[in-house]
C-alpha atoms as a PDB file:
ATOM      1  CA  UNK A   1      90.695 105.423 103.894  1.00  0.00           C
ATOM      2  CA  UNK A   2      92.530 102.546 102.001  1.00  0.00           C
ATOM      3  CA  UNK A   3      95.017 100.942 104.422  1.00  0.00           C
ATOM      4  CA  UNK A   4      97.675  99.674 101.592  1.00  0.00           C
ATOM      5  CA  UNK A   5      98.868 101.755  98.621  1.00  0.00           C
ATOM      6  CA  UNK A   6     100.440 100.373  96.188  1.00  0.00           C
ATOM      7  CA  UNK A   7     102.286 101.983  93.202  1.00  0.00           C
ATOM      8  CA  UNK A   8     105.614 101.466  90.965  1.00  0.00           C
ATOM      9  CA  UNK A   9     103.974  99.291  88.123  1.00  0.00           C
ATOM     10  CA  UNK A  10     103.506  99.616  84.897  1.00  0.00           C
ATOM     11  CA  UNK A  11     104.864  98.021  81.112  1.00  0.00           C
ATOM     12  CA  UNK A  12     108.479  96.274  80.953  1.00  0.00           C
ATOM     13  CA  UNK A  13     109.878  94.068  78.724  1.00  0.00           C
ATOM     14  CA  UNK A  14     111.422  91.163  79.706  1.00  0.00           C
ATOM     15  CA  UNK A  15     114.893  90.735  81.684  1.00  0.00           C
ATOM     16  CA  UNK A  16     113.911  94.066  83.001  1.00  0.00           C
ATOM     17  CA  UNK A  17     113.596  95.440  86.426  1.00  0.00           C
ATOM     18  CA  UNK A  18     110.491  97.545  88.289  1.00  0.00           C
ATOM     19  CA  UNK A  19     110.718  98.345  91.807  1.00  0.00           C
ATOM     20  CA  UNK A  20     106.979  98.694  93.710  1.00  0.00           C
ATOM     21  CA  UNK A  21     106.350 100.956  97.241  1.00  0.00           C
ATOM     22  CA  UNK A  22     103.213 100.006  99.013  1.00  0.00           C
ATOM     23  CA  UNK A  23     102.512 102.574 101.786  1.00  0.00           C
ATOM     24  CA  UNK A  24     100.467 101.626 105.044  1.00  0.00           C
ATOM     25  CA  UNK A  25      98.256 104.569 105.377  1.00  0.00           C
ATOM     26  CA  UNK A  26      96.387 103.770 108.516  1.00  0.00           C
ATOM     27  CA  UNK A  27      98.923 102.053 111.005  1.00  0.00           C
ATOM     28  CA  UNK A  28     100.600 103.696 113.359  1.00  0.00           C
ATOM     29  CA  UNK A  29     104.495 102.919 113.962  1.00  0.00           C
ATOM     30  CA  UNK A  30     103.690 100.555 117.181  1.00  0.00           C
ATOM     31  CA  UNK A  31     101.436  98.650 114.773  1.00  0.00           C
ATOM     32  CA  UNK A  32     103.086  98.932 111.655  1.00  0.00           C
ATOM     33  CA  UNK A  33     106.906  98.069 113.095  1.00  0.00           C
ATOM     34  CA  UNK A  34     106.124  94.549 114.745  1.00  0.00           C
ATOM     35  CA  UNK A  35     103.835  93.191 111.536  1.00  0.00           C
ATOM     36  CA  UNK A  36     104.943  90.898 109.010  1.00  0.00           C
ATOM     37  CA  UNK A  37     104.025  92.339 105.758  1.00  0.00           C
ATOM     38  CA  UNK A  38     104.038  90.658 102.028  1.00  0.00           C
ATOM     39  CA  UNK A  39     103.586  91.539  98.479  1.00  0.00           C
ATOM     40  CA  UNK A  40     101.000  88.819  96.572  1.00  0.00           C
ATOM     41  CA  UNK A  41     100.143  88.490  93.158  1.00  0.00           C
ATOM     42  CA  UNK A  42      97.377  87.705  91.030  1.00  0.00           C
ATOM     43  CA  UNK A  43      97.843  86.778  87.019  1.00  0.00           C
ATOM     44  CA  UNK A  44      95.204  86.585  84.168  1.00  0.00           C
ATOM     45  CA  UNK A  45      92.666  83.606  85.154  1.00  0.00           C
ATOM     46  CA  UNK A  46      95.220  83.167  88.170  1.00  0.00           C
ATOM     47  CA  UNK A  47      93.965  83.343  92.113  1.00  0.00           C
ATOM     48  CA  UNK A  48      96.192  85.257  94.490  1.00  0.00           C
ATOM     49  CA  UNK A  49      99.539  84.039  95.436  1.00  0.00           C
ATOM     50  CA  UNK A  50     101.776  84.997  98.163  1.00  0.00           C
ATOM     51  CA  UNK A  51     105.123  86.482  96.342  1.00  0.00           C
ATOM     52  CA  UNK A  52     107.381  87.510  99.029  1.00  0.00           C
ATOM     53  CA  UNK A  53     107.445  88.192 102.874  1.00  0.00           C
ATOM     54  CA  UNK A  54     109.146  90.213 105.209  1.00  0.00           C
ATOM     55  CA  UNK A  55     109.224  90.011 109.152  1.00  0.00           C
ATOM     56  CA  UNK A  56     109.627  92.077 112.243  1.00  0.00           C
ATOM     57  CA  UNK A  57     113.000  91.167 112.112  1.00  0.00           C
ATOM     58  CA  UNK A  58     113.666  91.264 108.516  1.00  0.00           C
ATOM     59  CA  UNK A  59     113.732  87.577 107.765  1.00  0.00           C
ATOM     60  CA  UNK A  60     112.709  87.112 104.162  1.00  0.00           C
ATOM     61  CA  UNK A  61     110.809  84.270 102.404  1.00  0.00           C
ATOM     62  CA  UNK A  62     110.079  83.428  98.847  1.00  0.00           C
ATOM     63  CA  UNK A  63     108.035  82.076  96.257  1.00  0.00           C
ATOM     64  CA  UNK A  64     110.003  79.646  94.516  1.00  0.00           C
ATOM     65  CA  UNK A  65     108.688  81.415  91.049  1.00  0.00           C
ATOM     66  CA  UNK A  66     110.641  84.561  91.789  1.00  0.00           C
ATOM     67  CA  UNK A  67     113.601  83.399  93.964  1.00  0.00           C
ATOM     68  CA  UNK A  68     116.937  84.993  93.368  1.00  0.00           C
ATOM     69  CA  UNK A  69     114.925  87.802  90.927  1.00  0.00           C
ATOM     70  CA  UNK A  70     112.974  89.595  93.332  1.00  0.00           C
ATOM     71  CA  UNK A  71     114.278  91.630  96.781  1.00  0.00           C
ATOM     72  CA  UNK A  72     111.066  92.215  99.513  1.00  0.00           C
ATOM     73  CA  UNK A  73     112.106  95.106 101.720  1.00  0.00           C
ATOM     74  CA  UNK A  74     111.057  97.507 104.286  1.00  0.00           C
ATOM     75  CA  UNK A  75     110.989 101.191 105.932  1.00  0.00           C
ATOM     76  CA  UNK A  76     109.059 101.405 109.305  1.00  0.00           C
ATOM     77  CA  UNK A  77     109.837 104.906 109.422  1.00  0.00           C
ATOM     78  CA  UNK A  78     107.756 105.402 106.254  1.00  0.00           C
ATOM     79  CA  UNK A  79     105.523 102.542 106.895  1.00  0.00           C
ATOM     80  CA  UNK A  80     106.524 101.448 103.276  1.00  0.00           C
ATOM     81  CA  UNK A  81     107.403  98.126 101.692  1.00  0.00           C
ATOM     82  CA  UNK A  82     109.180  97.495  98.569  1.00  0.00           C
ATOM     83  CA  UNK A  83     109.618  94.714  96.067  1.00  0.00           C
ATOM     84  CA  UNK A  84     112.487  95.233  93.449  1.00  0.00           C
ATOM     85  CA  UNK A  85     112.318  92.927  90.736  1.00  0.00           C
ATOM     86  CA  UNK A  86     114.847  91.837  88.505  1.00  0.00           C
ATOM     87  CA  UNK A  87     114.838  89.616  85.490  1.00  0.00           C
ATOM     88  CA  UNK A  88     111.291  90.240  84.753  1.00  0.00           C
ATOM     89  CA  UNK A  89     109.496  87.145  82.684  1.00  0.00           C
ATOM     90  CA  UNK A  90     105.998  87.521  80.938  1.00  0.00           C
ATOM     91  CA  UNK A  91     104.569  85.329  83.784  1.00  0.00           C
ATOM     92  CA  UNK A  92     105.250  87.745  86.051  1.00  0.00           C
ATOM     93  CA  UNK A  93     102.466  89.387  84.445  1.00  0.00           C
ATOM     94  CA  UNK A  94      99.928  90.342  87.402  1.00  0.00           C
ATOM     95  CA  UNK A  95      98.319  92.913  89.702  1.00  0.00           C
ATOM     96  CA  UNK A  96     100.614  93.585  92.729  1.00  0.00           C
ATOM     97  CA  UNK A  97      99.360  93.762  95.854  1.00  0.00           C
ATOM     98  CA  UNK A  98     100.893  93.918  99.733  1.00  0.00           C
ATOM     99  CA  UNK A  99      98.957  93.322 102.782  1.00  0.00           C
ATOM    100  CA  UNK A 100     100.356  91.503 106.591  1.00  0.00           C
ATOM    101  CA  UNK A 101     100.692  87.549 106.780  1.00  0.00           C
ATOM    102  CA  UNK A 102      97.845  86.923 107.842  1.00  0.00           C
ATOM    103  CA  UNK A 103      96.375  89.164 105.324  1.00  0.00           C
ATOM    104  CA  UNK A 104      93.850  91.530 106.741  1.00  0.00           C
ATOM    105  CA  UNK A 105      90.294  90.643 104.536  1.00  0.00           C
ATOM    106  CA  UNK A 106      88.635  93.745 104.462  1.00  0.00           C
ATOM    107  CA  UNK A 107      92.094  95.596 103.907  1.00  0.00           C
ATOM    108  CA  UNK A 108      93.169  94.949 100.089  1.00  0.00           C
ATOM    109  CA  UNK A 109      94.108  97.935  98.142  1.00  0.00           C
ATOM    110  CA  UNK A 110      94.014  98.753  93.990  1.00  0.00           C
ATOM    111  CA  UNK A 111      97.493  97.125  93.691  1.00  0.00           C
ATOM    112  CA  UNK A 112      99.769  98.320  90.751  1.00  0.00           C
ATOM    113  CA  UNK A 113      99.399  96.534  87.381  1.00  0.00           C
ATOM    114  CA  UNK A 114     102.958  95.197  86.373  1.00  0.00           C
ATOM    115  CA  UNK A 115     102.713  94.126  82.894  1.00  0.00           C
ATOM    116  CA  UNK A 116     105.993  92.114  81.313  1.00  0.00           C
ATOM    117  CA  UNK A 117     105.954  91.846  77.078  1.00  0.00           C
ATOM    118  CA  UNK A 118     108.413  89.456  75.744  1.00  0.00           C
END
């Protein structure tokens, strides 16, 4: 079973907004509540970047790319994170994926094409 499901992506033009869900389908609550968890990126020709993090505790942290555009935010009763994004720019062009900080390796799901068309 894939641990992280991600969905909510999909064609927008630019200055739009798209909000993505990833849902951890293996954790448990106990496991699931205490984790940090993050959404990454990767572009065209691009490696995977770190996008956005959420703690235990709710404290938030950004890539400078996407600073006051995108929101990182979380459920524990649904074992779900979200990303809204705002202001959407063609370089925000990528697959979406979430995983913990540290990322689990063997734990990476499809992630959710967001494609941005100026």
């Amino acid at each position: 079973q894939v641990q992280f499901v991600e969905s909510g992506g999909g064609l927008v033009q630019a200055g739009g907004s798209r909000r993505l869900s990833c849902k951890d389908q293996r954790s448990i609550t106990s496991t699931f509540n205490p984790s940090t968890m993050a959404w990454y990126r990767q572009g065209p020709g691009n490696q995977r970047e770190l996008v956005a993090s959420i703690s235990s505790t709710r404290n938030t942290v950004y890539a400078d790319a996407v600073k006051g555009r995108f929101t990182i935010s979380r459920d524990n009763a649904r074992k779900t994170v979200y990303l809204q994004m705002n202001s959407l720019k063609p370089e925000d062009t990528a697959v979406y994926y979430c995983n913990r900080v540290p990322e689990l390796t063997n734990s990476w799901g499809r992630g959710t094409q967001v494609t941005v068309s100026s």
